[in-house]
Protein backbone atom coordinates (compact mmCIF):
# COMPACT_ATOMS: atom_id res chain seq x y z
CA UNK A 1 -25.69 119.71 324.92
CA UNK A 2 -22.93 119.80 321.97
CA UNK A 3 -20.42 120.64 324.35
CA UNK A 4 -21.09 117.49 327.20
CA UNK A 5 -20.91 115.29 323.15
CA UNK A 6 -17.60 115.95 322.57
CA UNK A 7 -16.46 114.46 325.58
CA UNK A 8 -18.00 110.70 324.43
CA UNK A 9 -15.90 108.61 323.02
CA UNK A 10 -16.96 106.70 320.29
CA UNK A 11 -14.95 102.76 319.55
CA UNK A 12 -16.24 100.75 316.32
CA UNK A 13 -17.14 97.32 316.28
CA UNK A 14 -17.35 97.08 319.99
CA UNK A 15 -18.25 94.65 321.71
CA UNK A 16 -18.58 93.09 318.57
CA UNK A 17 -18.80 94.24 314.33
CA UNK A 18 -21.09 96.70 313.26
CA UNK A 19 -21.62 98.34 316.62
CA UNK A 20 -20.41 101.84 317.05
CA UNK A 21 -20.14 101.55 321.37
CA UNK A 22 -20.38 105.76 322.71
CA UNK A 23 -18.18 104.93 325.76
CA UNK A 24 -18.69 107.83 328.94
CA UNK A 25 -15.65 106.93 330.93
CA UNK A 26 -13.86 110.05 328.88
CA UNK A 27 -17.19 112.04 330.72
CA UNK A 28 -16.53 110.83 333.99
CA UNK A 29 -12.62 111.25 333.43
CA UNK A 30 -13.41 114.96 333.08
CA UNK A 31 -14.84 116.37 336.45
CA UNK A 32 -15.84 119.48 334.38
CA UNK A 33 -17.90 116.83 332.16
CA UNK A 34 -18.74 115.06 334.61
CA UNK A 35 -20.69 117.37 336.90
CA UNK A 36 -21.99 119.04 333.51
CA UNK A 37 -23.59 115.84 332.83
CA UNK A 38 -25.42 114.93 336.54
CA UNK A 39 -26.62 118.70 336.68
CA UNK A 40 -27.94 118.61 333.30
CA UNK A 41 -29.99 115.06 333.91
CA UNK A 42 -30.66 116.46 337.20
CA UNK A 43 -32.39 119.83 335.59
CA UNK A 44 -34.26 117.58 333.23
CA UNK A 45 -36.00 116.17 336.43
CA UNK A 46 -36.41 119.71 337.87
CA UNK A 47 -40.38 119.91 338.92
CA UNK A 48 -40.68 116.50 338.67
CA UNK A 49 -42.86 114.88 341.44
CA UNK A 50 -41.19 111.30 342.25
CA UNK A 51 -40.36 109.42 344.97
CA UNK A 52 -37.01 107.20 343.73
CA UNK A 53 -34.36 106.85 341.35
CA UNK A 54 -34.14 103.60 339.89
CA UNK A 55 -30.90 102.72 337.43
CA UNK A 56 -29.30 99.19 335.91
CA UNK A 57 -25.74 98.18 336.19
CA UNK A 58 -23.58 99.39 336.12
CA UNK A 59 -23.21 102.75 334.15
CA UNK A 60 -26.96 104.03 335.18
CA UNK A 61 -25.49 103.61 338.86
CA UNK A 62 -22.86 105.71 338.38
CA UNK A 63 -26.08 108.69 336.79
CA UNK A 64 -28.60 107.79 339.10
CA UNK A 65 -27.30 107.82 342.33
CA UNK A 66 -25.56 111.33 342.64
CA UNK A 67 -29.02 112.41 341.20
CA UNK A 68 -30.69 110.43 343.80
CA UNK A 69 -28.61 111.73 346.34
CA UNK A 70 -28.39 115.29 345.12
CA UNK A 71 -32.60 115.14 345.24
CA UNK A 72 -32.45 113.29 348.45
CA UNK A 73 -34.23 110.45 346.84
CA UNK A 74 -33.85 106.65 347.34
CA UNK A 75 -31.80 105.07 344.84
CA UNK A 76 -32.70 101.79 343.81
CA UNK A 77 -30.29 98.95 341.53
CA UNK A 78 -31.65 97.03 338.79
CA UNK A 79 -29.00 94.21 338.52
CA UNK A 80 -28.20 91.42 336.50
CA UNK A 81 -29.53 88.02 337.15
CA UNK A 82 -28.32 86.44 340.14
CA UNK A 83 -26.47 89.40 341.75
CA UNK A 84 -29.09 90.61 344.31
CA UNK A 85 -28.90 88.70 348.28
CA UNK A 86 -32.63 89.31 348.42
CA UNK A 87 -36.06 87.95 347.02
CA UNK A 88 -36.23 89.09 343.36
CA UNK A 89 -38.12 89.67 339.94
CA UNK A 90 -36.59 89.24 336.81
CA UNK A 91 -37.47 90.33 333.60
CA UNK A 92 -35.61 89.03 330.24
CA UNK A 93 -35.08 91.22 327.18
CA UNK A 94 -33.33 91.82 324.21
CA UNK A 95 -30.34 93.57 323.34
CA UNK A 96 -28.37 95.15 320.08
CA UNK A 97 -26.43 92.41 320.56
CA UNK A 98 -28.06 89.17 322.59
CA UNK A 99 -30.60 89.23 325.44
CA UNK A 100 -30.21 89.43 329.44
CA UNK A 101 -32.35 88.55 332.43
CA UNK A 102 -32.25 91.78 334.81
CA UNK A 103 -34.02 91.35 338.56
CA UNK A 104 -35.02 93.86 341.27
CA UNK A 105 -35.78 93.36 344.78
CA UNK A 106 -39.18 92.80 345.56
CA UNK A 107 -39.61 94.84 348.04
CA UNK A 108 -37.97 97.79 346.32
CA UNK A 109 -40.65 99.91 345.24
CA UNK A 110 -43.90 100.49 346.91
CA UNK A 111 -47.36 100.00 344.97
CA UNK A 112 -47.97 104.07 344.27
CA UNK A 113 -44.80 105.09 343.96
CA UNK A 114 -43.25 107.72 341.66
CA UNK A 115 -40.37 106.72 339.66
CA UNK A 116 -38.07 108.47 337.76
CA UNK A 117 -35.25 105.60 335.91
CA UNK A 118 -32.03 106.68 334.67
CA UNK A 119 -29.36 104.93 332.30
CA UNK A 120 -26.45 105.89 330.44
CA UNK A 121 -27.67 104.90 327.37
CA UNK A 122 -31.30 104.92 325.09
CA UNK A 123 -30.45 102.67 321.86
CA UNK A 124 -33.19 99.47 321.29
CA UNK A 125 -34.78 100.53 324.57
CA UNK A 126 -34.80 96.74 325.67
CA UNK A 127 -33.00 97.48 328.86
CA UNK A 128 -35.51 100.64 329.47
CA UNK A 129 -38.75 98.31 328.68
CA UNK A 130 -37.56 95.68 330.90
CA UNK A 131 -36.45 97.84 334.16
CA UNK A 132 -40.14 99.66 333.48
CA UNK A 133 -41.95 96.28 333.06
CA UNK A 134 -40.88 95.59 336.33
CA UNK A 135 -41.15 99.15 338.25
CA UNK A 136 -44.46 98.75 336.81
CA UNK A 137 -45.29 94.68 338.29
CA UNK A 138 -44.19 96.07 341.86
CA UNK A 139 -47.00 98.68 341.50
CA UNK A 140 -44.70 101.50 340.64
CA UNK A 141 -45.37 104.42 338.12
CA UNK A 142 -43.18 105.32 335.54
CA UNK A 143 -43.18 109.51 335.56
CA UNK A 144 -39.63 110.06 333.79
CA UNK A 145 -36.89 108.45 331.69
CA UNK A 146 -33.95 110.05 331.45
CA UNK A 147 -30.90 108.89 329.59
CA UNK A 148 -27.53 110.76 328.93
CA UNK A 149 -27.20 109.38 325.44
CA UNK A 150 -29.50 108.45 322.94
CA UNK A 151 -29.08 106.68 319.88
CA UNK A 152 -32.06 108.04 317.43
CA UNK A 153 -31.09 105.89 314.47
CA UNK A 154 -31.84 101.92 316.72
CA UNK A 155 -35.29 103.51 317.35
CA UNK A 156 -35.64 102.85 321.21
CA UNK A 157 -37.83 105.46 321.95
CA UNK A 158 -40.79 103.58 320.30
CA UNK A 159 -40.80 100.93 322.76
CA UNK A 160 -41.42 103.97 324.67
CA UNK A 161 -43.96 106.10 323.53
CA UNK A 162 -46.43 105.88 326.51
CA UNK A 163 -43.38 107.24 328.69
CA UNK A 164 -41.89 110.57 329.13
CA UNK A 165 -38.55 110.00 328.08
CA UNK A 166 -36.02 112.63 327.67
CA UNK A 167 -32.00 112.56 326.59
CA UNK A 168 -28.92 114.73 327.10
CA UNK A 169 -26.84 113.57 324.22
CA UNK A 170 -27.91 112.44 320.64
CA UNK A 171 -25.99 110.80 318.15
CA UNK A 172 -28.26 110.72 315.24
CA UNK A 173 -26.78 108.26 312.49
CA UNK A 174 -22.78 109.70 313.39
């Protein structure tokens, strides 16, 4: 998808030195981009049997749910710590750059269920681990990650090899 890439905007040392941050604000700036990029994650979920969409704050809500909607899914958040009004599950993990605690409403999936998660962004695959360690505590079975962008070079997609994970965008050591 070399022509979606050139619409990423890449900042150094942000948010702090040493990281290279691929920013997607200049995709969804660009309608044209934009749409390129939801019907290309979209198409990479063509076939698929699921039954919802889950994403994390903030830029996998903005991915997953015009997929969701598009494929007249659910969409379900993952959110940070603290920011959902009902009964929860957390899960902490490890970032480039720290660690978080994200949570997810108990009740959101159902113990069978077929879910596809989408995110903006595949670099440690800390964020990804977490959201499917708890899809996967509610009963829930991971059948697809898709991400827009993937950072080959941080070596995320070996915390998940047991998935099917698939990306729009690499940025392989650039």
């Amino acid at each position: 998808m070399g022509l979606l890439k050139q619409y990423v905007r890449s900042i150094p040392n942000f948010p702090k030195e040493g990281i290279n941050f691929r920013d997607i604000t200049t995709i969804l700036q660009e309608p044209k981009a934009f749409r390129m990029a939801i019907n290309s994650i979209r198409d990479c979920l063509m076939g698929l049997e699921f039954d919802v969409v889950v994403a994390p704050e903030a830029r996998g809500f903005i991915l997953g749910t015009p997929i969701a909607y598009n494929m007249s899914k659910p969409f379900v958040p993952v959110r940070k710590k603290g920011k959902l009004p009902a009964e929860t599950i957390e899960e902490e993990y490890a970032l480039e750059y720290g660690t978080a605690t994200i949570e997810i409403h108990k009740d959101a999936i159902s113990k069978g269920q077929k879910v596809v998660i989408i995110d903006d962004l595949l670099a440690t695959g800390g964020t990804l681990q977490a959201i499917i360690k708890l899809v996967e505590r509610l009963g829930g079975e991971v059948v697809k990650v898709c991400c827009l962008i993937e950072l080959p070079e941080l070596n995320g997609r070996n915390k998940l090899k047991d998935y099917d994970v698939s990306s729009i965008i690499t940025f392989d050591g650039e």
